[in-house]
C-alpha atoms as a PDB file:
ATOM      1  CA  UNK A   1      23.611  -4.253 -25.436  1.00  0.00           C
ATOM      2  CA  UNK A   2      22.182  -7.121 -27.573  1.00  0.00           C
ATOM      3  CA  UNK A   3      18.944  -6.924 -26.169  1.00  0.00           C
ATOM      4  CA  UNK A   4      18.513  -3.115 -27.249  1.00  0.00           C
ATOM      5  CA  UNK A   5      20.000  -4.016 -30.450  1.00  0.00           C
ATOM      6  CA  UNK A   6      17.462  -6.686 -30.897  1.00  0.00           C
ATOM      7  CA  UNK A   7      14.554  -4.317 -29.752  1.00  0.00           C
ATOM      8  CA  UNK A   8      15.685  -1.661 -31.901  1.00  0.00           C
ATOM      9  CA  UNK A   9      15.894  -3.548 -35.155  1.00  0.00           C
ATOM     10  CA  UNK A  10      12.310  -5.012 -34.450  1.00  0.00           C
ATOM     11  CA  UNK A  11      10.635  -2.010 -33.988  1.00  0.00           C
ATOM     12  CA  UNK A  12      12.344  -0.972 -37.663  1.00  0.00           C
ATOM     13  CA  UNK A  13      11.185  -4.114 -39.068  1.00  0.00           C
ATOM     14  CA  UNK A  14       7.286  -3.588 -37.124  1.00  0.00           C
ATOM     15  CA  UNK A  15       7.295   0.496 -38.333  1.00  0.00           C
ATOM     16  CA  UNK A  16       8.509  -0.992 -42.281  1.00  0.00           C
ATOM     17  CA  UNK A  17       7.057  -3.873 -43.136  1.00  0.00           C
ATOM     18  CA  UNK A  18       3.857  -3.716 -40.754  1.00  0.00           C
ATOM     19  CA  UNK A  19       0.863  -2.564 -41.064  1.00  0.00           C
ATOM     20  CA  UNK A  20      -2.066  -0.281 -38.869  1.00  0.00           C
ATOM     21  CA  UNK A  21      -4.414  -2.469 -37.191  1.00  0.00           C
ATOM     22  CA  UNK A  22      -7.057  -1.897 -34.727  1.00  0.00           C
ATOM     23  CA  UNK A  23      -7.553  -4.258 -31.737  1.00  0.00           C
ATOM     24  CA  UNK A  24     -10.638  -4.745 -30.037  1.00  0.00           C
ATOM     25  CA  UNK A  25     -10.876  -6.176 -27.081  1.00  0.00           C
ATOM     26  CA  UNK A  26     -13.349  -6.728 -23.934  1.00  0.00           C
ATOM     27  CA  UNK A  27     -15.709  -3.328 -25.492  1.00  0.00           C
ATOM     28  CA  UNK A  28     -12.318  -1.447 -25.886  1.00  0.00           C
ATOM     29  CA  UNK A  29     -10.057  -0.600 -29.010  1.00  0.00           C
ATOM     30  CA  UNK A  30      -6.592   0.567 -29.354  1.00  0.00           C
ATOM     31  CA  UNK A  31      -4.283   0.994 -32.313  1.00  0.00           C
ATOM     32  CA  UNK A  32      -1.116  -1.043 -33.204  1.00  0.00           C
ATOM     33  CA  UNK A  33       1.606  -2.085 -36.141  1.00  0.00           C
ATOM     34  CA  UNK A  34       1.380  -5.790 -37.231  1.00  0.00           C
ATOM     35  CA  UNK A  35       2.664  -8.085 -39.554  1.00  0.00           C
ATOM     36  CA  UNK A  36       0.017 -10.567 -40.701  1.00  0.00           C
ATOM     37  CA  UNK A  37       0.433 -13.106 -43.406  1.00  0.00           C
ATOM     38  CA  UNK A  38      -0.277 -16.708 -43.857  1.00  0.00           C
ATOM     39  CA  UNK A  39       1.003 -18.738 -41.172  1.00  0.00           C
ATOM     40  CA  UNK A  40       3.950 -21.824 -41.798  1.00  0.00           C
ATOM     41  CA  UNK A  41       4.112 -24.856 -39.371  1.00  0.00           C
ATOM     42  CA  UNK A  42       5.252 -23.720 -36.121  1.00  0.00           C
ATOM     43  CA  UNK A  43       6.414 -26.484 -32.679  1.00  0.00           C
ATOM     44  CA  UNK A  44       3.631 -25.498 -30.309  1.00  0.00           C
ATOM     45  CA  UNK A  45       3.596 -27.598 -27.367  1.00  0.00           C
ATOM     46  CA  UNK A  46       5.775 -30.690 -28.822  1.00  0.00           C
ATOM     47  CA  UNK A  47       3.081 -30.621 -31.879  1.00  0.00           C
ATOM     48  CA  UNK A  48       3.225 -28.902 -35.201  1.00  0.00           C
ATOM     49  CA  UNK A  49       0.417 -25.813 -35.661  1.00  0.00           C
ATOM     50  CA  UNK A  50      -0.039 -24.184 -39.273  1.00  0.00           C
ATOM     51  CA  UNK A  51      -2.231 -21.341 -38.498  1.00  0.00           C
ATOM     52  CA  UNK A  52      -4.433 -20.122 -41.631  1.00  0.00           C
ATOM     53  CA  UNK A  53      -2.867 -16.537 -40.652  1.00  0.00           C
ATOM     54  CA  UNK A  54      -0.486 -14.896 -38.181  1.00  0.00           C
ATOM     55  CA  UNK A  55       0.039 -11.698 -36.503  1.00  0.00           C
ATOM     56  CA  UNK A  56       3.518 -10.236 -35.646  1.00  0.00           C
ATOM     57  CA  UNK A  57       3.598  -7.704 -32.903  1.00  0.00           C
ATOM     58  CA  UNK A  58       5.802  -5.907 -30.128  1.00  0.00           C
ATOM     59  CA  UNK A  59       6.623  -8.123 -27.064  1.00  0.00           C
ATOM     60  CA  UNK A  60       3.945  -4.847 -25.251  1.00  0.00           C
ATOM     61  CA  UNK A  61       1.129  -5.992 -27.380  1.00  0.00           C
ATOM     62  CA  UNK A  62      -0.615  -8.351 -25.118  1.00  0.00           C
ATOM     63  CA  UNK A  63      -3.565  -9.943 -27.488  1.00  0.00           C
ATOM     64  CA  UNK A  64      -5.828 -12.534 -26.022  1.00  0.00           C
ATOM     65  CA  UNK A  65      -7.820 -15.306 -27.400  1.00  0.00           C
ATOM     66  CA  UNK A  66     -10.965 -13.790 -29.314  1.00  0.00           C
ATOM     67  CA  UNK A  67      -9.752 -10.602 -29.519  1.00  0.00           C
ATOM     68  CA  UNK A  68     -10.811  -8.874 -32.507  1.00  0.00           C
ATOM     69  CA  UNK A  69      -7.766  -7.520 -35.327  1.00  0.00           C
ATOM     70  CA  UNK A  70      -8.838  -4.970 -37.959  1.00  0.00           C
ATOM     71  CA  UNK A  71      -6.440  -4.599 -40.562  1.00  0.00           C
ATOM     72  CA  UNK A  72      -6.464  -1.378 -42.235  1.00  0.00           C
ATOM     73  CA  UNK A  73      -4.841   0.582 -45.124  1.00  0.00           C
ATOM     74  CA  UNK A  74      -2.925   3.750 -45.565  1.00  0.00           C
ATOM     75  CA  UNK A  75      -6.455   5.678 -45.332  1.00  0.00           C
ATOM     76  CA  UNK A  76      -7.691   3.903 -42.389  1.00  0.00           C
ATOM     77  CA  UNK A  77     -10.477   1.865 -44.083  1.00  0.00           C
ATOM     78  CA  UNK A  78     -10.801  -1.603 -43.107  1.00  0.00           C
ATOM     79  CA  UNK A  79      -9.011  -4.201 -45.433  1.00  0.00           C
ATOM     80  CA  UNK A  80      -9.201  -7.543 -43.102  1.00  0.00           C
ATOM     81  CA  UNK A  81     -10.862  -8.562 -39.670  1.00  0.00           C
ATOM     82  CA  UNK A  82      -9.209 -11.396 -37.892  1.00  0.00           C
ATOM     83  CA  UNK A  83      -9.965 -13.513 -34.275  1.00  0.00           C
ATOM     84  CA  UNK A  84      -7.049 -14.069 -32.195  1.00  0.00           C
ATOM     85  CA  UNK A  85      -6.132 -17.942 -31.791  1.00  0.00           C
ATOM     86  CA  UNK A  86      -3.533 -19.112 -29.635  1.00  0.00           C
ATOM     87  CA  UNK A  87       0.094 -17.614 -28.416  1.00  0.00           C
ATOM     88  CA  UNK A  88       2.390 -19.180 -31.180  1.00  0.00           C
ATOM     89  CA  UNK A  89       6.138 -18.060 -30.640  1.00  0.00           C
ATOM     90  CA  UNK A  90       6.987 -15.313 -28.510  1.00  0.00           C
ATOM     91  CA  UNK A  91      10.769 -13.439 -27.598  1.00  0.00           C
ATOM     92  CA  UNK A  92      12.091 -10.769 -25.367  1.00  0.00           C
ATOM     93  CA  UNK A  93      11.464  -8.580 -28.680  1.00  0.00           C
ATOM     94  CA  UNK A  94       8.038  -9.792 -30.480  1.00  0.00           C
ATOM     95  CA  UNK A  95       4.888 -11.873 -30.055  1.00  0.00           C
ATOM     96  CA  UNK A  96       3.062 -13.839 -33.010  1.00  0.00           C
ATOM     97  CA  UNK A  97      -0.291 -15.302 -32.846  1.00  0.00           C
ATOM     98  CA  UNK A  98      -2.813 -17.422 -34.626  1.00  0.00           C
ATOM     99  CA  UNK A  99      -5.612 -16.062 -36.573  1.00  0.00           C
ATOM    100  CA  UNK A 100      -8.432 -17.027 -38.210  1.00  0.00           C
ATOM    101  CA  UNK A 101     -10.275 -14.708 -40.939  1.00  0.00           C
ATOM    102  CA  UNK A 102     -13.521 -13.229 -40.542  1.00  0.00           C
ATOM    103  CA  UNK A 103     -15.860 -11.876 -42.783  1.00  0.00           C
ATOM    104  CA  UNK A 104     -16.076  -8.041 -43.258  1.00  0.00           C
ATOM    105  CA  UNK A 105     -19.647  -6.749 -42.323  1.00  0.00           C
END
């Protein structure tokens, strides 16, 4: 009971507070909801990682390294383009990753 509990409240929290992106990866592109903001010192491996930026996602989102993130607004223009870093933290519920910023084309 717990566990849906926990699902349920962060699928409210990825629907709220997250945003559209677009992920690209190996030629193909599918949409999401993600949190990204600037990342705080995480225990990665009995070291401490501060990632420039991180991405929030549902435990289903499977990114990979180099993957591509497009951020984009309520219109569906592109506001931010991010490459997927490393597997940070991940639950039975959500998955965050490093990114680093690109530049938009």
């Amino acid at each position: 009971m717990d566990d849906i509990l926990a699902e349920d409240m962060e699928n409210i929290f990825l629907f709220d507070f997250g945003q559209n992106v677009l992920i690209q990866s190996g030629g193909a592109e599918r949409g999401a909801r993600g949190v990204i903001e600037p990342g705080v010192q995480r225990l990665v491996d009995d070291r401490y990682i501060q990632a420039a930026y991180e991405i929030t996602v549902a435990a289903a989102e499977r990114l990979q390294a180099d993957d591509l993130v497009l951020a984009l607004d309520d219109d569906g223009v592109v506001v931010g383009r991010y490459r997927v870093g490393m597997l940070l933290e991940r639950d039975t519920v959500s998955r965050i990753y490093q990114l680093q910023r690109d530049q938009l084309p």
